[in-house]
Protein backbone atom coordinates (compact mmCIF):
# COMPACT_ATOMS: atom_id res chain seq x y z
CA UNK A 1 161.07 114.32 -94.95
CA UNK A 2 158.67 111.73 -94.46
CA UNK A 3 156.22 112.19 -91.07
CA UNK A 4 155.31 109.15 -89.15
CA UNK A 5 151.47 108.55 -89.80
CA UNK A 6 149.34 108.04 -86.70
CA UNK A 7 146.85 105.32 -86.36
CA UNK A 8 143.84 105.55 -89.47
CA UNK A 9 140.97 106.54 -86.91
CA UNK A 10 143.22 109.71 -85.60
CA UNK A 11 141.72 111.37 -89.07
CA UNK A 12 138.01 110.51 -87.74
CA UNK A 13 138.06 112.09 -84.21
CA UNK A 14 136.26 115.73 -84.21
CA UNK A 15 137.81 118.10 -82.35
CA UNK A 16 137.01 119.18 -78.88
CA UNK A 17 135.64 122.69 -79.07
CA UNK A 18 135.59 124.48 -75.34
CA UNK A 19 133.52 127.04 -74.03
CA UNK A 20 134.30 130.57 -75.96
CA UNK A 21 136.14 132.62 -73.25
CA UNK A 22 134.71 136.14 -72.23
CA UNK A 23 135.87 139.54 -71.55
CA UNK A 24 134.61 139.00 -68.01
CA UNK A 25 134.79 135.88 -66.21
CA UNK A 26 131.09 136.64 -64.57
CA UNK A 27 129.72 136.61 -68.29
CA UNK A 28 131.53 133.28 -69.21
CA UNK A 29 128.13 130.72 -69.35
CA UNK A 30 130.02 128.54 -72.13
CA UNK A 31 131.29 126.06 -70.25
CA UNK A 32 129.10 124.70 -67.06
CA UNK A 33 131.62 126.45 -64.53
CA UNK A 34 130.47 126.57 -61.32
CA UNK A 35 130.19 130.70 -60.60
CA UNK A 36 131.41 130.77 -57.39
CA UNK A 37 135.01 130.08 -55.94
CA UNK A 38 135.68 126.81 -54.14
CA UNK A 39 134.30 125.72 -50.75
CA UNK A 40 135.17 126.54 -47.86
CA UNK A 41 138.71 125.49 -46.52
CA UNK A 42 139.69 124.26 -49.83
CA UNK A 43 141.95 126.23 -51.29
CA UNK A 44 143.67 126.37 -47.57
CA UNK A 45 144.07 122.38 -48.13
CA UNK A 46 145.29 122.14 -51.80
CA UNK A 47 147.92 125.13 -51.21
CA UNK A 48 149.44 122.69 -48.29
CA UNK A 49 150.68 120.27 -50.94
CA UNK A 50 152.21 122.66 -52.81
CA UNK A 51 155.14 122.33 -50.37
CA UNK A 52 155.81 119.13 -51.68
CA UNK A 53 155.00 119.19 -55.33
CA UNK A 54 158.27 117.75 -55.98
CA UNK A 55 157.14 114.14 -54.99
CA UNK A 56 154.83 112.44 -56.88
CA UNK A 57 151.42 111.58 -56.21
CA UNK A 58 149.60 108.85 -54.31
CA UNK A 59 149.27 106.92 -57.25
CA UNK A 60 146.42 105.18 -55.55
CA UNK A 61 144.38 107.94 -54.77
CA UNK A 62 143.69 106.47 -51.43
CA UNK A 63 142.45 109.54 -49.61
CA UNK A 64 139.55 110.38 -52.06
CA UNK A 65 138.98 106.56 -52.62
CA UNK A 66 138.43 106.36 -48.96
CA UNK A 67 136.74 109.26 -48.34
CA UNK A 68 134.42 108.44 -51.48
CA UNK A 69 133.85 104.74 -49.45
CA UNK A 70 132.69 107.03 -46.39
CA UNK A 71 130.60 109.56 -48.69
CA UNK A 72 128.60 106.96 -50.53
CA UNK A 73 128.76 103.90 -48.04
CA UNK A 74 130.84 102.36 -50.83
CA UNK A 75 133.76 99.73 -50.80
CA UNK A 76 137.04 101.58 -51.67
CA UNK A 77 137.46 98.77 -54.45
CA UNK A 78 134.43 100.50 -55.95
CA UNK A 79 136.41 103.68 -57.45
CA UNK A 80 137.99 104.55 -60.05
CA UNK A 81 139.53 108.19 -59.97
CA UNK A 82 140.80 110.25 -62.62
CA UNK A 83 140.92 113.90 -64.23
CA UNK A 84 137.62 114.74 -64.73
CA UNK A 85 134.72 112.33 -65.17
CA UNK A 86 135.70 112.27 -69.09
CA UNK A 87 138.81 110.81 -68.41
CA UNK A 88 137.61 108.23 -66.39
CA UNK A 89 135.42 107.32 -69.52
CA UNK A 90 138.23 107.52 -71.56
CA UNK A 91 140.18 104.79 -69.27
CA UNK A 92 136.79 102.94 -69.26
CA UNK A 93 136.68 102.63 -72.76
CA UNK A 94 140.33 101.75 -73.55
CA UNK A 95 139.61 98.85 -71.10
CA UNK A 96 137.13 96.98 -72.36
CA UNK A 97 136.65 98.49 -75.66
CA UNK A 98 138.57 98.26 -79.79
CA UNK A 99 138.33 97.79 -83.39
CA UNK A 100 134.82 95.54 -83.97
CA UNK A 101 133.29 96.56 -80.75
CA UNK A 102 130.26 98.87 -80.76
CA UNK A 103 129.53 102.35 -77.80
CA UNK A 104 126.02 103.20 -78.04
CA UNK A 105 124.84 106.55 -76.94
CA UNK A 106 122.37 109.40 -77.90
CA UNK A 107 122.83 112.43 -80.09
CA UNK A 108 123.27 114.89 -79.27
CA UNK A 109 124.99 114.25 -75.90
CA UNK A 110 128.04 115.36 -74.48
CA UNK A 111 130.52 116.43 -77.15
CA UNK A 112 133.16 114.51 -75.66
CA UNK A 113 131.47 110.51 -76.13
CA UNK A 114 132.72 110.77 -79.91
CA UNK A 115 136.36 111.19 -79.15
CA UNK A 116 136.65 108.74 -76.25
CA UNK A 117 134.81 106.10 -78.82
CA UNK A 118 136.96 106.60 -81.78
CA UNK A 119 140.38 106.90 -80.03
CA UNK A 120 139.55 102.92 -79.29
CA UNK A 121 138.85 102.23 -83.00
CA UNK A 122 135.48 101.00 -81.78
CA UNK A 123 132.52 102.61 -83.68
CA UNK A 124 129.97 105.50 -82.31
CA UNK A 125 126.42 104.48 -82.83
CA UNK A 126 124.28 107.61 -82.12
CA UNK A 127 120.73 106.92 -81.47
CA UNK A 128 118.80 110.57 -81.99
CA UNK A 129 117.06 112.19 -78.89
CA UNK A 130 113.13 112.41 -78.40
CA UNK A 131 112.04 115.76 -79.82
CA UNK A 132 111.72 116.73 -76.18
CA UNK A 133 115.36 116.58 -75.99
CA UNK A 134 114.98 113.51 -73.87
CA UNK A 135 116.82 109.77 -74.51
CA UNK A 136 115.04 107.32 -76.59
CA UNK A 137 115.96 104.48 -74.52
CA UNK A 138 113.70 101.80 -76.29
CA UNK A 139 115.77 103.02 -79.82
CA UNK A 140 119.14 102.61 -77.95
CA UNK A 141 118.05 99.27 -76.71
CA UNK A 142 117.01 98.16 -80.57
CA UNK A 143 120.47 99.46 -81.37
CA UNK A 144 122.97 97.37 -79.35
CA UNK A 145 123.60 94.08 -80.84
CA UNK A 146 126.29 91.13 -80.19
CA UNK A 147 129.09 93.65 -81.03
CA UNK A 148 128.02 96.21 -78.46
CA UNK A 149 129.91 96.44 -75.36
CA UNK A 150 129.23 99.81 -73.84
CA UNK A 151 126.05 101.91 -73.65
CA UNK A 152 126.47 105.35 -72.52
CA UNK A 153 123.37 107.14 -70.48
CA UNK A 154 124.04 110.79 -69.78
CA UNK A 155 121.12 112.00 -66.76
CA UNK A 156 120.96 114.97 -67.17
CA UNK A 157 121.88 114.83 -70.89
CA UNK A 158 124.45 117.50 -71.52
CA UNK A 159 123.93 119.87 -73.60
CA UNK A 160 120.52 119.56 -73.58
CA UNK A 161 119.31 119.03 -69.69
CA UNK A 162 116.26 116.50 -69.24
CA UNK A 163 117.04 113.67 -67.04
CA UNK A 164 116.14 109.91 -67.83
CA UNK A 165 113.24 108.76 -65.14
CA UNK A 166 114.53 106.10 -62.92
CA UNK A 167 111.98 103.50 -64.06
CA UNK A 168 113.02 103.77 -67.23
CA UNK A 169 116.34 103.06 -66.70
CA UNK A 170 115.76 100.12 -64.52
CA UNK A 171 113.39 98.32 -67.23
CA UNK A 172 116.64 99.63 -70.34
CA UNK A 173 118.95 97.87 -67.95
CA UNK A 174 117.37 94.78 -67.34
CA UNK A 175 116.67 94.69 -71.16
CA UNK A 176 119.95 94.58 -71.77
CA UNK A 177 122.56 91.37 -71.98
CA UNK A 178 125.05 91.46 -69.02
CA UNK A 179 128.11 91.37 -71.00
CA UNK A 180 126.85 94.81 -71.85
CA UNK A 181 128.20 97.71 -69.76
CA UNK A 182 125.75 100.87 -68.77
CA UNK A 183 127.68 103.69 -67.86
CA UNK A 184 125.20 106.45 -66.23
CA UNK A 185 126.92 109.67 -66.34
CA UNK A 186 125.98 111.89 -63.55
CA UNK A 187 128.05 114.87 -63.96
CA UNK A 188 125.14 117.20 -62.85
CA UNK A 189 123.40 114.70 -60.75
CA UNK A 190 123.62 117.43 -57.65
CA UNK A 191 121.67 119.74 -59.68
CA UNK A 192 118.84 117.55 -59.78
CA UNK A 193 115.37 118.15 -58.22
CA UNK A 194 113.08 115.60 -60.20
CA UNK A 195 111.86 113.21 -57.47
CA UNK A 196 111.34 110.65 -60.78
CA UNK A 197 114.85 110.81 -62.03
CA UNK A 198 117.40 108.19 -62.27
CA UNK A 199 119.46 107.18 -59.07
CA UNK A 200 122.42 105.57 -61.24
CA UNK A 201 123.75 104.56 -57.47
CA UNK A 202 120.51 102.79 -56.41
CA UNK A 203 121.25 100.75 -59.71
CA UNK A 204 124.07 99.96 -59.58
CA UNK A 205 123.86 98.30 -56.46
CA UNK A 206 121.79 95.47 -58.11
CA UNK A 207 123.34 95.59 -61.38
CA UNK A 208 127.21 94.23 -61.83
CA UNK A 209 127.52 95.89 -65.41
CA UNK A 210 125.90 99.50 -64.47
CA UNK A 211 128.44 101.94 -63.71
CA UNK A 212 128.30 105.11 -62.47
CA UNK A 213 130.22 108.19 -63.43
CA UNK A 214 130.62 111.54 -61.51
CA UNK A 215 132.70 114.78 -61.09
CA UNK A 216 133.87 117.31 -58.43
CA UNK A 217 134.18 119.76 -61.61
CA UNK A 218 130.51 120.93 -61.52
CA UNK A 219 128.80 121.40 -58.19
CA UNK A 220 131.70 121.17 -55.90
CA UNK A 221 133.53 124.14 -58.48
CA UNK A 222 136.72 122.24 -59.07
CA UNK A 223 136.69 122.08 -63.00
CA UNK A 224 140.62 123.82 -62.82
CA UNK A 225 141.74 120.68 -60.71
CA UNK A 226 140.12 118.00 -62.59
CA UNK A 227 138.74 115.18 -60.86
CA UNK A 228 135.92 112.67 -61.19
CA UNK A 229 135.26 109.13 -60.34
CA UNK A 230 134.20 106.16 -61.27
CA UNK A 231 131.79 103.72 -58.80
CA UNK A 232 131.35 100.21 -60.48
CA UNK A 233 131.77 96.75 -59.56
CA UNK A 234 135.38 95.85 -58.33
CA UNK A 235 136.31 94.42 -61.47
CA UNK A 236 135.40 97.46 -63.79
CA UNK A 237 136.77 99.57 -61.02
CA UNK A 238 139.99 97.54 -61.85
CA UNK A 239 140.10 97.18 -65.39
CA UNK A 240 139.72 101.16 -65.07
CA UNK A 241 141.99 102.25 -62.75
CA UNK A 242 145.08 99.70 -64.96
CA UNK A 243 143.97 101.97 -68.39
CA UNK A 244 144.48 105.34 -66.31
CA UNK A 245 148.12 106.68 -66.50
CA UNK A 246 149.85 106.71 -63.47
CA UNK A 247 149.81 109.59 -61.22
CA UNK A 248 147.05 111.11 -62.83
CA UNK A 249 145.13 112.76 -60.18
CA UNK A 250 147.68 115.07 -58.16
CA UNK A 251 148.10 115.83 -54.40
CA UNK A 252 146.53 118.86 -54.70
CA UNK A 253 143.93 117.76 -56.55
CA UNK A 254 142.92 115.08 -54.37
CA UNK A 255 143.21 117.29 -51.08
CA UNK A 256 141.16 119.73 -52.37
CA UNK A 257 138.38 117.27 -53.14
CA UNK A 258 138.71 115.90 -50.14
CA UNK A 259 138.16 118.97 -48.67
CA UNK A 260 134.90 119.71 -51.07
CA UNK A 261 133.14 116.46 -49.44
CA UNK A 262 133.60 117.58 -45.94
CA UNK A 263 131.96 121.26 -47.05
CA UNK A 264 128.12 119.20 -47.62
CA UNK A 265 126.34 122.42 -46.31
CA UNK A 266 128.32 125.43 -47.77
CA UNK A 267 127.80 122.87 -51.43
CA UNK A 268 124.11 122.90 -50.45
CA UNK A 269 123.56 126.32 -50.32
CA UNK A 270 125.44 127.21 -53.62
CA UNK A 271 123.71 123.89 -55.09
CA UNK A 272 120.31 126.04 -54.27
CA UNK A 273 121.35 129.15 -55.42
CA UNK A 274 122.30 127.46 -59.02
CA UNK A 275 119.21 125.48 -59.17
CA UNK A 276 117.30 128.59 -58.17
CA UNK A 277 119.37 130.32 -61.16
CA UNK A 278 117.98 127.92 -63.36
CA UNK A 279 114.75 128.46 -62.85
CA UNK A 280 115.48 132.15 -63.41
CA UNK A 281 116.66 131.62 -67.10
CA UNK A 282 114.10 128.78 -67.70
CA UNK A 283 111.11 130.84 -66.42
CA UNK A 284 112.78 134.14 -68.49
CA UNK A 285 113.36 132.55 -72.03
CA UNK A 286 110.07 130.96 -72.00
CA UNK A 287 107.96 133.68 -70.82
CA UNK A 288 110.43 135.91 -73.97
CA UNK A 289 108.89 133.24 -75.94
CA UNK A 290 111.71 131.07 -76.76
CA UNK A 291 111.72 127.32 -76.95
CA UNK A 292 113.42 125.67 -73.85
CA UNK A 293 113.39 121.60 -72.85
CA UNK A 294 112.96 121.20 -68.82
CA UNK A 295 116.49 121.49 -67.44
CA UNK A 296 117.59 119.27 -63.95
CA UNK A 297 121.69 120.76 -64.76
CA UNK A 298 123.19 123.55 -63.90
CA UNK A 299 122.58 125.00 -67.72
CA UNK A 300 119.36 125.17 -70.30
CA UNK A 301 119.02 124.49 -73.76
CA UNK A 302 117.88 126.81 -76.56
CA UNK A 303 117.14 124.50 -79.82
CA UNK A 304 118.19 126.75 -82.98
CA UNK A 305 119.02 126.23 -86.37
CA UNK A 306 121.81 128.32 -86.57
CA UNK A 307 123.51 128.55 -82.86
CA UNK A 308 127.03 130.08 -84.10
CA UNK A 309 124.61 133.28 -85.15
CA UNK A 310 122.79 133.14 -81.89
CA UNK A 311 125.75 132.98 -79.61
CA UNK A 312 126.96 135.84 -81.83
CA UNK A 313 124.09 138.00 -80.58
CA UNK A 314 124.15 137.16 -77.23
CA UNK A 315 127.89 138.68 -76.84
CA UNK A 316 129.22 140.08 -74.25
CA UNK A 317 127.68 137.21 -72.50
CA UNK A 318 129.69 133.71 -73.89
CA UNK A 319 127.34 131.02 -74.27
CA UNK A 320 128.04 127.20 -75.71
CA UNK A 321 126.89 127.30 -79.74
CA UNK A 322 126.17 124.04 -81.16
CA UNK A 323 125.88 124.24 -85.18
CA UNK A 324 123.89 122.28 -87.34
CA UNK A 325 120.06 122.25 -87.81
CA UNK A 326 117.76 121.00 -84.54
CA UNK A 327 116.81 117.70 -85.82
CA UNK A 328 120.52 116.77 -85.75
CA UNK A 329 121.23 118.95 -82.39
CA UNK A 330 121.92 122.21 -83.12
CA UNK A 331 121.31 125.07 -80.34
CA UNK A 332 122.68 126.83 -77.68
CA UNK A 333 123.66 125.85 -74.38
CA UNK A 334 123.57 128.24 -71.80
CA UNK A 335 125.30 127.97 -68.12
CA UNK A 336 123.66 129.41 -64.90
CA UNK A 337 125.77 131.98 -63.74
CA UNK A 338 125.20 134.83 -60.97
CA UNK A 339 122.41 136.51 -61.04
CA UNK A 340 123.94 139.51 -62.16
CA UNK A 341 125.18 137.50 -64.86
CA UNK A 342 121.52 135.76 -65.88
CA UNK A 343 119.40 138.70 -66.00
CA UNK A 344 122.72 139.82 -68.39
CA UNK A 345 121.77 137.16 -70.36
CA UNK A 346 117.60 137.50 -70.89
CA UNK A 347 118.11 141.22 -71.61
CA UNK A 348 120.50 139.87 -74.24
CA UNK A 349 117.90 137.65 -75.58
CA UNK A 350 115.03 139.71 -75.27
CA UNK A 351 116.89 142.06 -77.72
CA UNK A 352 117.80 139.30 -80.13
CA UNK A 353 113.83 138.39 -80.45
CA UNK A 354 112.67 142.37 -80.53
CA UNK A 355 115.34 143.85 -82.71
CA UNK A 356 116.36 146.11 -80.93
């Protein structure tokens, strides 16, 4: 029996490897999971529309959209919702992107750019990171040309964790044509401390063709419910939202986000405990002697030649392994957890680097 053959670039998308589960859900740091349980009153909300999961969803999202306008001083005609910030990018791409068009981001950078890019049949152009783990922004500029019509930014850069400095931005935006989109992916933006970092929002505000990506699967500990956003001019806002299935984001979904917005203290405090985490495993795998870029996420970075063999040795606790040699990205990512679960983690790594 003959099989129906799938479009040619289905053979060139990699795989999407997720975080490697653990044998305790305290000592899972694979996956940038948020360690603590959702904010107050949400769970309270989303369980309401279980009552009434037999009716579809408001296909317009209108209750996040709106309460997004309120959080951000936005117009609702701004958003774009979907499930998770990567499918938003997906939706984004299928929109305005196909076969002869161009996406330009760095490498390494979130695992997921390659698949949204080839599923178009647009081509990936991967412009390699500063040896600081940092973008190259002046190389990504040389490398979009008249077929380019997206540039991905990722601030922080996932999986590495430096941000891109706001100035720098502005001047890569500016050099840019504006038939050129700039998405700024801010999945960890809450995490940031770095007075000089990008503000994607301040940006976009002057630029049409900047957009602005962001999650409630991070900071506000939703990644189960999947939701992120879009904010953009209202005319990539639409082209988006008509390349998102229907009904994507459900009730319960968008009622628990809703929920996460109106908790800004209790996400505060657990902001500052994961920031103060950070500093704990920065501060601890430096002073072991190990190699780690500056971090503004809610994870660090350990550059390795061999990660698979790293994240071997640092079981029981699960960490992200990257393979491949460091000059083409290969390392370890490693997610704040509790603090139970970080000091877990250095006594795991001070044994790697003793022997013992």
């Amino acid at each position: 029996m003959t099989v129906p053959l799938p479009r040619s670039v289905v053979d060139a998308i990699p795989g999407y490897k997720a975080g490697r589960a653990a044998e305790l859900d305290e000592l899972k740091l694979s996956s940038n999971e948020n360690p603590f349980p959702p904010l107050p009153g949400v769970v309270e909300r989303a369980a309401a529309e279980l009552a009434r999961v037999n009716r579809y969803p408001d296909a317009g999202v209108t209750l996040l959209h709106d309460a997004l306008a309120a959080h951000l001083d936005r117009p609702t005609e701004a958003f774009a919702a979907g499930t998770g910030s990567v499918a938003v990018l997906f939706s984004l791409l299928d929109a305005y992107c196909g076969p002869g068009d161009e996406v330009v981001t760095a490498w390494r950078s979130f695992e997921a750019y390659p698949i949204a890019v080839t599923v178009t049949g647009a081509t990936h152009v991967r412009v390699p990171l500063r040896a600081d783990a940092t973008h190259d922004l002046d190389a990504m500029a040389a490398a979009v040309t008249e077929r380019t019509k997206v540039v991905v930014v990722c601030t922080p850069n996932n999986p590495t964790g430096p941000v891109v400095g706001h100035g720098e931005l502005e001047r890569f935006v500016e050099s840019l044509p504006p038939s050129v989109l700039v998405v700024v992916d801010e999945a960890y933006v809450e995490f940031v401390r770095d007075p000089a970092a990008a503000r994607g929002l301040e940006l976009q505000t002057r630029f049409d063709n900047v957009v602005v990506l962001r999650t409630f699967s991070k900071a506000y500990g939703l990644a189960g419910l999947r939701v992120g956003y879009l904010v953009g001019h209202a005319d990539v806002a639409a082209a988006t939202r008509k390349a998102t299935p229907p009904f994507s984001v459900t009730d319960v979904a968008q009622a628990a986000a809703v929920a996460s917005l109106e908790a800004r203290d209790e996400l505060a405090e657990r902001v500052e405990s994961v920031v103060a985490g950070r500093a704990t495993l920065l501060d601890g795998l430096r002073g072991q002697g190990w190699t780690v870029p500056d971090s503004e996420a809610n994870f660090v970075w350990l550059p390795t030649d061999d990660g698979p063999a790293l994240a071997e040795a640092l079981w029981p606790v699960s960490v992200r392994p990257f393979p491949g040699p460091v000059a083409d990205g290969g390392g370890v990512r490693i997610s704040v957890g509790t603090d139970a679960a970080n000091e877990r983690l250095l006594d795991a790594a001070a044994r790697h680097l003793t022997g013992r």
